[in-house]
C-alpha atoms as a PDB file:
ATOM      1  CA  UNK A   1       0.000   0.000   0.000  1.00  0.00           C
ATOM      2  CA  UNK A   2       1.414   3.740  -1.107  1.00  0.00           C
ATOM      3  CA  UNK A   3       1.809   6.291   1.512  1.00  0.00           C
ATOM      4  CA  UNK A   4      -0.328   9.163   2.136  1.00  0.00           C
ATOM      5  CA  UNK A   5       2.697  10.979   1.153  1.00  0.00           C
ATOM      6  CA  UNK A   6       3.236   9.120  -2.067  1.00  0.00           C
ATOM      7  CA  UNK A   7      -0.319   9.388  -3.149  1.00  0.00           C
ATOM      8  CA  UNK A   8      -0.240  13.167  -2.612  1.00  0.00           C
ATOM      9  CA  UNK A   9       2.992  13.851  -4.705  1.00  0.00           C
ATOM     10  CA  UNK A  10       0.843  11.497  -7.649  1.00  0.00           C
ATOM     11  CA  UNK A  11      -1.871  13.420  -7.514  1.00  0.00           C
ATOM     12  CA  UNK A  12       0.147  16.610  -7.360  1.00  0.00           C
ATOM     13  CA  UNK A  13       2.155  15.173 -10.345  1.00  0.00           C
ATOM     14  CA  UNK A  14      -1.125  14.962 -12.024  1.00  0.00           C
ATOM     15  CA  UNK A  15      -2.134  18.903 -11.488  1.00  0.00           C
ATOM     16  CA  UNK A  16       1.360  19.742 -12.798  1.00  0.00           C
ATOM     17  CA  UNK A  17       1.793  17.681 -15.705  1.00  0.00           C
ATOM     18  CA  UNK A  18       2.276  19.660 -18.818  1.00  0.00           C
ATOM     19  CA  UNK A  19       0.706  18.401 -21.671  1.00  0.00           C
ATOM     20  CA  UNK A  20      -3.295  18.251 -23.441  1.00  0.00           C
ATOM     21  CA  UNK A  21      -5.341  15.525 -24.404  1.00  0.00           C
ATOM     22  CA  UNK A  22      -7.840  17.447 -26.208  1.00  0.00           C
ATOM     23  CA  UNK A  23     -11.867  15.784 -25.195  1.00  0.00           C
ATOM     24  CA  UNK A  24     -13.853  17.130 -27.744  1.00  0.00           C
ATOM     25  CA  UNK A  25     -13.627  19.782 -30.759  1.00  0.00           C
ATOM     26  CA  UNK A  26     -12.846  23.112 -31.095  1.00  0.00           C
ATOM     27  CA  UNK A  27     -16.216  24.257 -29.091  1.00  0.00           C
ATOM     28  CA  UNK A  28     -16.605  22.914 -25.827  1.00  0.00           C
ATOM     29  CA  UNK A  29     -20.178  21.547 -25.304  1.00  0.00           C
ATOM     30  CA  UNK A  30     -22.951  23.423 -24.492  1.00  0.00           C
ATOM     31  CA  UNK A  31     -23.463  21.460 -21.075  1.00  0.00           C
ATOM     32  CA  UNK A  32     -21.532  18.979 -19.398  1.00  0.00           C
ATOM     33  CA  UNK A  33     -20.729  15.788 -21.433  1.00  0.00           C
ATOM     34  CA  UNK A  34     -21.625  12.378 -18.940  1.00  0.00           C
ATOM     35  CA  UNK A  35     -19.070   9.835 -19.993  1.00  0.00           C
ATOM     36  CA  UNK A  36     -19.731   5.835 -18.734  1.00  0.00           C
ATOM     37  CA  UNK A  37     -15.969   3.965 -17.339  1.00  0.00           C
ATOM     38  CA  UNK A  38     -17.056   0.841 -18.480  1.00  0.00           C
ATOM     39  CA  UNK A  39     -18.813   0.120 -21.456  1.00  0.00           C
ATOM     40  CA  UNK A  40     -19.262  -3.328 -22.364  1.00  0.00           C
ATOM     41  CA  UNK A  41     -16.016  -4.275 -20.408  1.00  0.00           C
ATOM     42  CA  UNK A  42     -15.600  -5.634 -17.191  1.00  0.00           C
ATOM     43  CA  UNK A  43     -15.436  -5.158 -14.174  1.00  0.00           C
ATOM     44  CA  UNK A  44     -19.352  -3.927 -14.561  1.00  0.00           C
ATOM     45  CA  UNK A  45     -19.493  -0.900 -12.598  1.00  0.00           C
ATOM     46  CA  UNK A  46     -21.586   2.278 -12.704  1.00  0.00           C
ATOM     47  CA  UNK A  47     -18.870   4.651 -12.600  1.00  0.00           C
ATOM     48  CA  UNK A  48     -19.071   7.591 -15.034  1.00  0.00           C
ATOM     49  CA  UNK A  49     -17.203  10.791 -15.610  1.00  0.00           C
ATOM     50  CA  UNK A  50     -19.045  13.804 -15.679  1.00  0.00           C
ATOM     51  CA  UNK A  51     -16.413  16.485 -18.039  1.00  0.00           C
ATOM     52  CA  UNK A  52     -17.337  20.475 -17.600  1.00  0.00           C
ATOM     53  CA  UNK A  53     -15.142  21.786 -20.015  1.00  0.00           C
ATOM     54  CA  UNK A  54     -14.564  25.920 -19.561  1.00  0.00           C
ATOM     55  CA  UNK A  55     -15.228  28.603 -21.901  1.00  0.00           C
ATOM     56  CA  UNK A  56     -11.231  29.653 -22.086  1.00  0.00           C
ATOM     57  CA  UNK A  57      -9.337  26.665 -22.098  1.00  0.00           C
ATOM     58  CA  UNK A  58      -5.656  26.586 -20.108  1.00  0.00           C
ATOM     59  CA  UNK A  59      -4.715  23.050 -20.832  1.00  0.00           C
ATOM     60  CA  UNK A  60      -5.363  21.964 -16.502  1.00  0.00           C
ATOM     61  CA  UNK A  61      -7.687  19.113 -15.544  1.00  0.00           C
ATOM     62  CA  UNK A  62      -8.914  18.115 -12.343  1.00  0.00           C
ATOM     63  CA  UNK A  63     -10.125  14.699 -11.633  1.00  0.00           C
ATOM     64  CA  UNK A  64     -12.804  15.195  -8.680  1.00  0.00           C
ATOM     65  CA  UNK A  65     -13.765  13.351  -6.382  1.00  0.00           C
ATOM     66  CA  UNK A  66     -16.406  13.655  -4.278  1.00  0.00           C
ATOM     67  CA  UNK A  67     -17.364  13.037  -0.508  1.00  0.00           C
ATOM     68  CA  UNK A  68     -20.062  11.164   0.924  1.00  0.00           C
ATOM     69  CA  UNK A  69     -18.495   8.630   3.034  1.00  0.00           C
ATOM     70  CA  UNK A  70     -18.926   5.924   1.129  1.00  0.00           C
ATOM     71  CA  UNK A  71     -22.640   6.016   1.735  1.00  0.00           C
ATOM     72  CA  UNK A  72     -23.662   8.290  -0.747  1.00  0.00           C
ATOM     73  CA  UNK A  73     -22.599  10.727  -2.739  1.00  0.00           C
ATOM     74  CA  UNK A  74     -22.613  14.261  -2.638  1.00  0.00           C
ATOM     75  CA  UNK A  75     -21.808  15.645  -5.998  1.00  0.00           C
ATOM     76  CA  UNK A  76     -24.004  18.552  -6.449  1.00  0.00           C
ATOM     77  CA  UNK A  77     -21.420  21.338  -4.123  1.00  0.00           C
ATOM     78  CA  UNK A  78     -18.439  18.735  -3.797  1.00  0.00           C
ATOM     79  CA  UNK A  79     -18.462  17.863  -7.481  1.00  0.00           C
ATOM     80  CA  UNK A  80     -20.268  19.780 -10.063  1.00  0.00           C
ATOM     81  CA  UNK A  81     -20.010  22.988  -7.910  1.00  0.00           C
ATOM     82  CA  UNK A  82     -16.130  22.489  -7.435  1.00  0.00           C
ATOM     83  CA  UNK A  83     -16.131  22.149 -11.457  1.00  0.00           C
ATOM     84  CA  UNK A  84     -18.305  25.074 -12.549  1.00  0.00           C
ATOM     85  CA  UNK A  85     -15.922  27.253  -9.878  1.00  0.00           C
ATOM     86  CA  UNK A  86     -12.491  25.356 -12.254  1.00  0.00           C
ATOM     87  CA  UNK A  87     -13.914  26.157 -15.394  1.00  0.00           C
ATOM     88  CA  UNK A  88     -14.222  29.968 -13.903  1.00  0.00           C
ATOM     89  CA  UNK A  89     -10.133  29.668 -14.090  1.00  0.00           C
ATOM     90  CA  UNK A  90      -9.800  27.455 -17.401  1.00  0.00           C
ATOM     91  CA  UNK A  91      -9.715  24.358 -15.788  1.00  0.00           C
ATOM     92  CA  UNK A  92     -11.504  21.550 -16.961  1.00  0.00           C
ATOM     93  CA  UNK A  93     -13.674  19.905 -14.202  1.00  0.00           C
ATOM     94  CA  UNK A  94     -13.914  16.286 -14.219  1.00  0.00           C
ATOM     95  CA  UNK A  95     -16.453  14.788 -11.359  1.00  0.00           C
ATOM     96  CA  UNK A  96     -15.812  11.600 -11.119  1.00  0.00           C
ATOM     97  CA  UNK A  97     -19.500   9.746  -9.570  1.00  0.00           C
ATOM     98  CA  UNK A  98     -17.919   6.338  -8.601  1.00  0.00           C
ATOM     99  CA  UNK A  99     -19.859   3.497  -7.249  1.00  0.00           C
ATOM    100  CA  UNK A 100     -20.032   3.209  -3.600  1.00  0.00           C
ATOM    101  CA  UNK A 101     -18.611   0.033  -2.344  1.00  0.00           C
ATOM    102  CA  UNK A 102     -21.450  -1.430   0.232  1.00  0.00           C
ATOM    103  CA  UNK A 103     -18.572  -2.739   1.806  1.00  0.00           C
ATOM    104  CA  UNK A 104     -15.600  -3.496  -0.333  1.00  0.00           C
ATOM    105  CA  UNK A 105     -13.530  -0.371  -0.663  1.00  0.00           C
ATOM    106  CA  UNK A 106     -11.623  -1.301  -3.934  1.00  0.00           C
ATOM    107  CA  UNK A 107     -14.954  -0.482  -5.557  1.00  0.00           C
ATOM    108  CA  UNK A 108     -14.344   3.219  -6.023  1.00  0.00           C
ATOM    109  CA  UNK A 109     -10.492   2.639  -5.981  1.00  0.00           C
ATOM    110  CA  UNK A 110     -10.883   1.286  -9.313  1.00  0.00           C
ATOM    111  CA  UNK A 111     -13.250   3.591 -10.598  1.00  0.00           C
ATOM    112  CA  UNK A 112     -10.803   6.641  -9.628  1.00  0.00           C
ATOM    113  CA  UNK A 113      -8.065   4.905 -11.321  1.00  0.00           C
ATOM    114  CA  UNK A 114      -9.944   4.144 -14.837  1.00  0.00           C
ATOM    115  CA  UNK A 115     -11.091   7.696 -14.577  1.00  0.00           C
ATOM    116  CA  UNK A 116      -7.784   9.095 -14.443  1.00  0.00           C
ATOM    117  CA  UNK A 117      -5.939   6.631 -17.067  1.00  0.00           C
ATOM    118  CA  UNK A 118      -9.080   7.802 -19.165  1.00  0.00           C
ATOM    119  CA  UNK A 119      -8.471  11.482 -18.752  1.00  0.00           C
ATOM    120  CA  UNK A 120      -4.678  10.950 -19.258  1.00  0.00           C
END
């Protein structure tokens, strides 16, 4: 298992990386695009991406992902909130809506890491 230390210098890594991977055309969307993890593949899960893309693009994306506890989620101010306030600043808002574990915490793990390998 990584350190708490580790993970944060990963994610940090993330933020700083310097390079685009652009999501759609020339135009962002009009509203948020909904993206599924999984299609047709397994593991089956209900994880999706949810990508608000800003006005004024500055090449940053954020991966977020939201509280609840495990019991629920709460994406309306932790997620969608957090990515309308990015996209103020040219960062593109991912809000990542994993699927809560009912009691086996590599559930979400896994949905966090296809979201970011998908983003990458």
């Amino acid at each position: 298992m990584q350190s708490l230390s580790h993970q944060i210098l990963l994610v940090w890594g993330l933020i700083l990386s310097e390079f685009t991977v652009p999501l759609f055309g020339a135009e962002p969307p009009a509203k948020p695009k909904k993206i599924s993890l999984w299609t047709g593949e397994m593991p089956p899960s209900k994880g999706a991406i949810t990508v608000h893309m800003p006005s004024q693009n500055n090449g940053a994306t954020i991966v977020i992902c939201p509280g609840g506890g495990y019991g629920g989620l709460v994406t309306g101010a932790e997620g969608h909130g957090i990515a309308r306030w990015l996209n103020k600043h040219g960062i593109v808002g991912v809000v990542l809506e994993y699927e809560l574990p009912k009691g086996r915490s590599m559930i979400p793990l896994r949905d966090a890491q296809r979201a970011i390998r998908y983003v990458r």
